[in-house]
Protein backbone atom coordinates (compact mmCIF):
# COMPACT_ATOMS: atom_id res chain seq x y z
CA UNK A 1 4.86 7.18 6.07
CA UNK A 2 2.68 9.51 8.43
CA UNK A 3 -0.15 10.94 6.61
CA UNK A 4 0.45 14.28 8.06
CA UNK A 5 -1.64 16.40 10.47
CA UNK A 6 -5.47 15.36 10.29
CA UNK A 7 -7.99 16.80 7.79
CA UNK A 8 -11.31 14.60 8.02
CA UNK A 9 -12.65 11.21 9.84
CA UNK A 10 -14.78 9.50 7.73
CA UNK A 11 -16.72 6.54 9.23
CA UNK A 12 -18.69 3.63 7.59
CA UNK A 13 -17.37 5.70 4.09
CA UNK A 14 -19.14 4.45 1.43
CA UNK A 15 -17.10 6.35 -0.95
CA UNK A 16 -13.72 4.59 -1.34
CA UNK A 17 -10.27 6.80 -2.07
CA UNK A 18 -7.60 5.86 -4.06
CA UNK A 19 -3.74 6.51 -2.94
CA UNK A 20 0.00 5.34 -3.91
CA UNK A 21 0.95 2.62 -2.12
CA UNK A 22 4.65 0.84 -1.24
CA UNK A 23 4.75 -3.10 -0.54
CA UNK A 24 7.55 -5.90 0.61
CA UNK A 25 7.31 -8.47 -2.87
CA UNK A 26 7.67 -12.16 -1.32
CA UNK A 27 8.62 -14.50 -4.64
CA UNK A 28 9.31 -17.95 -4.77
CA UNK A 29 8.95 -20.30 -7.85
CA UNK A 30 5.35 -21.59 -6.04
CA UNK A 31 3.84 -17.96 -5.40
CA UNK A 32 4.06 -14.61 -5.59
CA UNK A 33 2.70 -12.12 -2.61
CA UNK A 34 2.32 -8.39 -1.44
CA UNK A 35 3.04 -8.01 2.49
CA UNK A 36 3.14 -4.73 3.99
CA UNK A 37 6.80 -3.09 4.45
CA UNK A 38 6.84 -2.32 7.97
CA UNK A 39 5.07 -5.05 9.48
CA UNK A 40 5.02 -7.81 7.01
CA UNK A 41 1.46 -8.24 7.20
CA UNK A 42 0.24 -10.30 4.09
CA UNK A 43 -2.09 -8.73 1.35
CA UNK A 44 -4.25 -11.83 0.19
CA UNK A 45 -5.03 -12.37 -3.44
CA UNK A 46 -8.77 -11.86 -3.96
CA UNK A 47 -9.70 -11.18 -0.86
CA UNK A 48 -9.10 -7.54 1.17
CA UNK A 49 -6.50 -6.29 3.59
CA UNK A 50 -8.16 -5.65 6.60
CA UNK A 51 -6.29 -3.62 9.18
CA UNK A 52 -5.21 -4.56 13.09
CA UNK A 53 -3.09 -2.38 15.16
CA UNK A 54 -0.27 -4.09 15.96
CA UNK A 55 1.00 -1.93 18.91
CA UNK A 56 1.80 -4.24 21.76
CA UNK A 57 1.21 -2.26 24.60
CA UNK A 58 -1.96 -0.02 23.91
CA UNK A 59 -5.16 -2.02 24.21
CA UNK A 60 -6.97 -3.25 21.80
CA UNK A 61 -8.83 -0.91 19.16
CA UNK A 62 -10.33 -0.96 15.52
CA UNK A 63 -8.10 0.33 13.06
CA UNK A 64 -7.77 2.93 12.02
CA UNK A 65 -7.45 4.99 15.28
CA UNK A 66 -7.02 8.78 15.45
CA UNK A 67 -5.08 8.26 18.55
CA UNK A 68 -3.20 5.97 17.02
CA UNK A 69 -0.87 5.08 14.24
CA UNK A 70 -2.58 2.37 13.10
CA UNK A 71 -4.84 1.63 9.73
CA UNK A 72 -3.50 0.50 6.02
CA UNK A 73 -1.66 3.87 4.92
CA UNK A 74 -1.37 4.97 1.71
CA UNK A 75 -0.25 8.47 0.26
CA UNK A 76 -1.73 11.22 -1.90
CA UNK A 77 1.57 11.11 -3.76
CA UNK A 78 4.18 8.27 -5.07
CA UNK A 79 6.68 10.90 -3.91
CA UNK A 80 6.11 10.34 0.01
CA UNK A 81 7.14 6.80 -0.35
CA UNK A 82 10.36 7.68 -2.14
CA UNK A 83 12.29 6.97 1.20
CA UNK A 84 10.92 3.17 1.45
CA UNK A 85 11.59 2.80 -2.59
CA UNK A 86 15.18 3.38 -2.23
CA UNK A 87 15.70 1.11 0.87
CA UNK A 88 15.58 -2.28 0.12
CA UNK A 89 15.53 -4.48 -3.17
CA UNK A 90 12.20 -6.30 -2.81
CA UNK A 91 9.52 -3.36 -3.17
CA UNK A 92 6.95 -2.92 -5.85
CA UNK A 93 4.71 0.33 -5.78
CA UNK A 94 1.16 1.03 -7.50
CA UNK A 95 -2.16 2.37 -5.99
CA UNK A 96 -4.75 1.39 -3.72
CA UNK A 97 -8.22 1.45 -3.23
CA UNK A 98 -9.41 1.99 0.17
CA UNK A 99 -13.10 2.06 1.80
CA UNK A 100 -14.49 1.52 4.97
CA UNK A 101 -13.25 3.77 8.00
CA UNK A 102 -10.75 5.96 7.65
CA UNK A 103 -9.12 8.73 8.26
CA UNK A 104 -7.29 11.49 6.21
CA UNK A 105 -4.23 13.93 6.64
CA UNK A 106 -2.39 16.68 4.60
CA UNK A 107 -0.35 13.52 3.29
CA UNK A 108 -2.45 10.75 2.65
CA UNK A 109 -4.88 7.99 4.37
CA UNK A 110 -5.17 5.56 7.13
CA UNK A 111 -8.13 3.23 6.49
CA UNK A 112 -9.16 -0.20 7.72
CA UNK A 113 -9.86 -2.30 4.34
CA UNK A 114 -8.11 -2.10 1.11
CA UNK A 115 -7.16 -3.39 -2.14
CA UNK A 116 -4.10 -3.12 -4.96
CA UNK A 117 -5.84 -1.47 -8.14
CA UNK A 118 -2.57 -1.47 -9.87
CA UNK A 119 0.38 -2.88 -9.35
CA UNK A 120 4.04 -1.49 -10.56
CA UNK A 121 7.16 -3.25 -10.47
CA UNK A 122 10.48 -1.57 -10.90
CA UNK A 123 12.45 -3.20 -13.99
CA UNK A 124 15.65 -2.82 -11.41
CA UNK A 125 13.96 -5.32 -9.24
CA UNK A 126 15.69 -8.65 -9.42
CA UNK A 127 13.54 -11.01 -11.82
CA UNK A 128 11.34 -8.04 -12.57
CA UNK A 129 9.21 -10.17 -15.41
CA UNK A 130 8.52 -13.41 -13.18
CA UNK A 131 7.37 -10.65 -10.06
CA UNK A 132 4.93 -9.27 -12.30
CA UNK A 133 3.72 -12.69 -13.73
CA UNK A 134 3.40 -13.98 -10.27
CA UNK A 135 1.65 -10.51 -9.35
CA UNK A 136 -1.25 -11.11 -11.92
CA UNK A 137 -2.86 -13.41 -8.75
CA UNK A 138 -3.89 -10.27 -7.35
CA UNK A 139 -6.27 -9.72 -10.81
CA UNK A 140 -5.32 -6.11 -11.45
CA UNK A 141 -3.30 -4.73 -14.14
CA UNK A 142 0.36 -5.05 -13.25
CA UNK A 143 3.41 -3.22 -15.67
CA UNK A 144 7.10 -3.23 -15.52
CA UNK A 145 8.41 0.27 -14.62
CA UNK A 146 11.06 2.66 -14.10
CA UNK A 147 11.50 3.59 -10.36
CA UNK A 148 10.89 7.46 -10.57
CA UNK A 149 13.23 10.05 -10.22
CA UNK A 150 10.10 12.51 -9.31
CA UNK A 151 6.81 11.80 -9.22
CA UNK A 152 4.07 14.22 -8.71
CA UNK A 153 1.37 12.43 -11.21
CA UNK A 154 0.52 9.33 -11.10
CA UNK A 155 2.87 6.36 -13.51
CA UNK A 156 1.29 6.72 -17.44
CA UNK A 157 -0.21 3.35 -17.97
């Protein structure tokens, strides 16, 4: 997801944002885990996601970089995810906190710490109830949902 053309840079923020969020579920009968869907990166229980670029070839930068792609991206809308929803059995969706640099667009965020702040799995997701018992590690509320058909508001808790 590209968060669209840029609105605002906002360094050392000490206001955080909140945005919808996709991630890659890794279960196993010992653990449970977030990783990011494009490059697998894991989101650590407890402890923030902290963002790298992982572009081979540019040299090395702080994320997030407006001349980049890089930074933890989340969107203003569950609907700008839809794509990475319907591709793929093993995604759960909820929102994010981010803080720390970052930078905005028309579509959402790209910012270089951040958090789950609530996690939803799809009940079409294959062992739907043990994912969201194994998701509880990350401490934030976590519910069994219907994959949208549109969504424009944010999931009724």
């Amino acid at each position: 997801m590209r968060i669209g053309a840029p609105v605002e840079a906002v360094t050392n923020a000490t206001e955080p944002v909140v945005g919808w969020k996709i991630w890659r579920v890794e279960h196993s009968e010992e653990r449970t885990r977030l990783r990011s869907v494009l490059y697998g990166s894991l989101w650590p229980p407890g402890r923030p996601a902290v963002a790298d670029c992982k572009k081979l070839y540019r040299a090395r930068h702080e994320a997030p970089d407006p001349l980049c792609e890089c930074g933890i991206h989340v969107a203003k809308s569950l609907e700008q995810w839809r794509h990475y929803l319907a591709v793929g059995g093993d995604r759960v969706f909820g929102r994010a906190l981010l803080w720390g640099d970052r930078l905005e667009g028309e579509l959402g965020w790209r910012a270089a710490t951040a958090y789950p702040l609530a996690l939803y799995v799809p009940a079409t997701l294959a062992d739907a109830e043990a994912v969201a018992a194994g998701l509880a590690v990350y401490g934030v509320p976590v519910e069994i949902a219907g994959v949208p058909a549109t969504v424009h508001e944010p999931v009724a808790a």
